[in-house]
Structures are given as structure tokens and as C-alpha cells.
N, C-alpha and C. Protein backbone atom coordinates (compact mmCIF):
# COMPACT_ATOMS: atom_id res chain seq x y z
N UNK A 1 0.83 -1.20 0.00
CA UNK A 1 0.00 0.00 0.00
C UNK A 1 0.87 1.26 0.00
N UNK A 2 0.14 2.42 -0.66
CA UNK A 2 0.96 3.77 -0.50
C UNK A 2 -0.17 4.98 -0.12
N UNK A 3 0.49 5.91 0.00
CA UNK A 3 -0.17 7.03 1.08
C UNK A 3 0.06 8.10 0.16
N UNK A 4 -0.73 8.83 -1.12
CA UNK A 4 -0.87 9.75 -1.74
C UNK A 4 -1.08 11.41 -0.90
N UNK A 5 -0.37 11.97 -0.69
CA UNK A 5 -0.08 13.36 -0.54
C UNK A 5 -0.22 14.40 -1.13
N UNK A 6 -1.35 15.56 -0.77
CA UNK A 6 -0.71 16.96 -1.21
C UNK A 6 -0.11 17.72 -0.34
N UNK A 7 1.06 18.23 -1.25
CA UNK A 7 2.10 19.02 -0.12
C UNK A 7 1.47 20.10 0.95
N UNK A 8 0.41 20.69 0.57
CA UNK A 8 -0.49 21.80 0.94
C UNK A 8 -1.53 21.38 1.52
N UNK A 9 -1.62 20.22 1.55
CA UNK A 9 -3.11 19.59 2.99
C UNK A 9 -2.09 19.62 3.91
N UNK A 10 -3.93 19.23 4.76
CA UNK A 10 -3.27 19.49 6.28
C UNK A 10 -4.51 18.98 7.02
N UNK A 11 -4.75 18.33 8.03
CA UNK A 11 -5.82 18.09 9.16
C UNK A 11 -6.53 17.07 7.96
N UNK A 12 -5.67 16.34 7.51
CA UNK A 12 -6.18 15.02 6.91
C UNK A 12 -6.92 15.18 5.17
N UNK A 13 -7.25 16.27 5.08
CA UNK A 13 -7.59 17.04 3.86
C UNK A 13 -6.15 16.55 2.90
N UNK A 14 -6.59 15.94 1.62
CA UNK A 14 -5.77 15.58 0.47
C UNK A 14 -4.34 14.47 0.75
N UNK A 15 -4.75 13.42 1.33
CA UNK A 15 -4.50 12.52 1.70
C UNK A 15 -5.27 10.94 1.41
N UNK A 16 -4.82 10.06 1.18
CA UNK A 16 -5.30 8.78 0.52
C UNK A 16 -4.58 7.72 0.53
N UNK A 17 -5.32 6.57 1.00
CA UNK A 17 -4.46 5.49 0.80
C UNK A 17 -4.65 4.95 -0.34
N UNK A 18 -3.91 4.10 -0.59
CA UNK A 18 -4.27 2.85 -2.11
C UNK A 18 -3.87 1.88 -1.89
N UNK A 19 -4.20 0.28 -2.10
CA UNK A 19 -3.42 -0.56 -1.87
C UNK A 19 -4.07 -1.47 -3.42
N UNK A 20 -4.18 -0.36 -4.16
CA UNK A 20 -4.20 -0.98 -5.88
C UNK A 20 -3.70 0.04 -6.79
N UNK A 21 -3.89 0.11 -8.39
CA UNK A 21 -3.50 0.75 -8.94
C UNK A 21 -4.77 1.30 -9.29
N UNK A 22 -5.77 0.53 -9.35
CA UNK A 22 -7.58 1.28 -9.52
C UNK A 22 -7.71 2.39 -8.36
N UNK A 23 -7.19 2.17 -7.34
CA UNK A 23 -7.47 3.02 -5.81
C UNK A 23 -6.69 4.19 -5.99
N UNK A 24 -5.69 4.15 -6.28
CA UNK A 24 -4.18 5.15 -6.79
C UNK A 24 -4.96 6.06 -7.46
N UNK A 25 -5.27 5.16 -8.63
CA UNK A 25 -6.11 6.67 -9.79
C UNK A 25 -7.37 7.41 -9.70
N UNK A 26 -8.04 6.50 -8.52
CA UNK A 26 -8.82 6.91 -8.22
C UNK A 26 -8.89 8.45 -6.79
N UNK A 27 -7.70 7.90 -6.18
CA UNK A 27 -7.71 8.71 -5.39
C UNK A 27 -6.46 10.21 -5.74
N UNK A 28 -5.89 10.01 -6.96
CA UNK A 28 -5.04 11.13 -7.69
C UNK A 28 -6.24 11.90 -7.80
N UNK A 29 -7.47 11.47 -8.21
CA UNK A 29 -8.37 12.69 -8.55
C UNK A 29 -9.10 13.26 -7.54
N UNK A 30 -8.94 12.95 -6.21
CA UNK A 30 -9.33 13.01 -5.27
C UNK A 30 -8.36 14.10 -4.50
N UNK A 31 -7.30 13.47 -4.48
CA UNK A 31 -6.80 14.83 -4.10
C UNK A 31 -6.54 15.68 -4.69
N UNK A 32 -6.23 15.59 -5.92
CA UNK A 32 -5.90 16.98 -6.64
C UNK A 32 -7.91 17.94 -6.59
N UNK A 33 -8.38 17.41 -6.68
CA UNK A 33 -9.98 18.24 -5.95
C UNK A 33 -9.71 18.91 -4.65
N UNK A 34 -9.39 18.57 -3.84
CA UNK A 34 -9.11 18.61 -2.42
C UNK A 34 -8.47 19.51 -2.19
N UNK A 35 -7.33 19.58 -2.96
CA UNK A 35 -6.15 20.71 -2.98
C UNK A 35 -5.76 21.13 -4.03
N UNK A 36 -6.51 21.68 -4.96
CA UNK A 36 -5.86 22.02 -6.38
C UNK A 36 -4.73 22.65 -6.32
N UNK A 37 -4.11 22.39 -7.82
CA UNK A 37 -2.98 23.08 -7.91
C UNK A 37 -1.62 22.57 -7.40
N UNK A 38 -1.88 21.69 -5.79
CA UNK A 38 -1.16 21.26 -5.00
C UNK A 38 -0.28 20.24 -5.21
N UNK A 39 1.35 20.34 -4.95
CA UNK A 39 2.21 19.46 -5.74
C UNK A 39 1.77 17.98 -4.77
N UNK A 40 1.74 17.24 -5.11
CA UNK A 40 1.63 15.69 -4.78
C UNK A 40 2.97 14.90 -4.49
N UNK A 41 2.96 13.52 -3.53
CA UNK A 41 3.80 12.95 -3.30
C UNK A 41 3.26 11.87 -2.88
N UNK A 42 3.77 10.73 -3.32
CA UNK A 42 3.82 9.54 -3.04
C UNK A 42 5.01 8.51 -2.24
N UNK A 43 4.08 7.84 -1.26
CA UNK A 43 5.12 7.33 -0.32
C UNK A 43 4.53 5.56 0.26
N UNK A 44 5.53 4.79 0.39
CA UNK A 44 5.03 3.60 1.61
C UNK A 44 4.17 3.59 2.41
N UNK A 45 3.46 2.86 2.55
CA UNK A 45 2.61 3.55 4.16
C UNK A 45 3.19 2.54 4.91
N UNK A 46 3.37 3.27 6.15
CA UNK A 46 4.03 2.77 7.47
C UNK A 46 3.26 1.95 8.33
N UNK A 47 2.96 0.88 8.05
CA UNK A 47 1.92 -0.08 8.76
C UNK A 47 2.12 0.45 10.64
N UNK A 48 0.96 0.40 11.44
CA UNK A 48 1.13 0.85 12.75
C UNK A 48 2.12 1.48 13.33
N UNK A 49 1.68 2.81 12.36
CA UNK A 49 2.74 3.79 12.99
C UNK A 49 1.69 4.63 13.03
N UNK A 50 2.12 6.12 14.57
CA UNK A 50 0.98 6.92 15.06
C UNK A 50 0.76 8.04 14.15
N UNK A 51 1.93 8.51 13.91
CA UNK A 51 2.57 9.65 13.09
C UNK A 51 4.06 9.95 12.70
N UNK A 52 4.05 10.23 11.79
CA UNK A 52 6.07 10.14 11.19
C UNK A 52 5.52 11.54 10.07
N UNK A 53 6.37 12.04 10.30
CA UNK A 53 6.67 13.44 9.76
C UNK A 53 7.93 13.80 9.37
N UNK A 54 8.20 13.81 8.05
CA UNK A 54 9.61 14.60 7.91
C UNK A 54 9.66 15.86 7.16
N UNK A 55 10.65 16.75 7.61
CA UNK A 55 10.41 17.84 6.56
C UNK A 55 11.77 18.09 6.62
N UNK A 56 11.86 18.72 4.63
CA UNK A 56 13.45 19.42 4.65
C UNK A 56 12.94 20.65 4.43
N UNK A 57 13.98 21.68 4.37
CA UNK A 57 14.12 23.17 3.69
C UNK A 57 15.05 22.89 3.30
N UNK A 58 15.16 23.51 1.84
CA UNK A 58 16.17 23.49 0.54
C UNK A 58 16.63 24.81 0.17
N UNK A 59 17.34 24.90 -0.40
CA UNK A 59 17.70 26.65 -1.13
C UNK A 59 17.79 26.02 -3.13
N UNK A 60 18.15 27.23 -3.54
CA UNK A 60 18.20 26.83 -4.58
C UNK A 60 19.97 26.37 -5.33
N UNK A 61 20.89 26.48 -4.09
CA UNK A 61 22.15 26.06 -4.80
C UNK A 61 22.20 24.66 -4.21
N UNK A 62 20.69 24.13 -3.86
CA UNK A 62 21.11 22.34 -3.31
C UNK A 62 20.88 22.09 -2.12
N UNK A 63 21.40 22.90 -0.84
CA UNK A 63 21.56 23.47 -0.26
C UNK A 63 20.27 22.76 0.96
N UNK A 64 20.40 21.69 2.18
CA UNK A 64 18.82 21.49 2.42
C UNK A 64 20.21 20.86 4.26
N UNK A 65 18.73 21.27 4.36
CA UNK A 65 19.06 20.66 5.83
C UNK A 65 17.45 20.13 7.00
């Protein structure tokens, strides 16, 4: 299974699981409704986990920490 993301939700808004490729496309249109415009990301889903959060900041010479 994977966990479809928009970078710009938040409080569960534009978020989706899939554990097919029918569910996937189904739920691409789902979030991009949810959050238009909003860049997307796709990831693993973390079987019984509470919450996992990562975030970088980048610059534009590469540059991320």
C-alpha cells in the first residue's frame, strides 16, 4: 500500500491510501480536488505507525538541511 499526498493539505484534507493501482487513480483525482494546484507525493505507508513526519528546507544552490 501507498499514502498519496498533497504538499499543501493538512488536518487530513488531500491525503489517501491505495493498496491498488484502480485506488491510486482513483484517489489522484481526489486529491488533486481537495487541494488544487497542489504538488503531490507519493510514499510507503508505514503499517502501525501513530505519526512520522519529515520535513526538509532546501535553497536553490542544493543546499537542504
Amino acid at each position: 500500500p501507498v499514502m498519496l499526498k498533497a504538499s499543501e493539505g493538512g488536518g487530513g484534507k488531500g491525503i489517501r491510501m491505495s493498496n491498488s493501482e484502480d485506488e491510486l487513480r482513483t484517489n489522484f483525482q481526489q486529491v488533486s480536488n481537495e487541494v488544487p494546484g497542489s504538488p503531490m507525493f507519493m510514499m510507503q505507508l508505514c503499517r502501525n505507525a501513530r505519526h512520522l513526519e519529515v520535513q526538509i528546507v532546501g535553497d536553490e544552490h542544493g543546499q537542504a538541511v
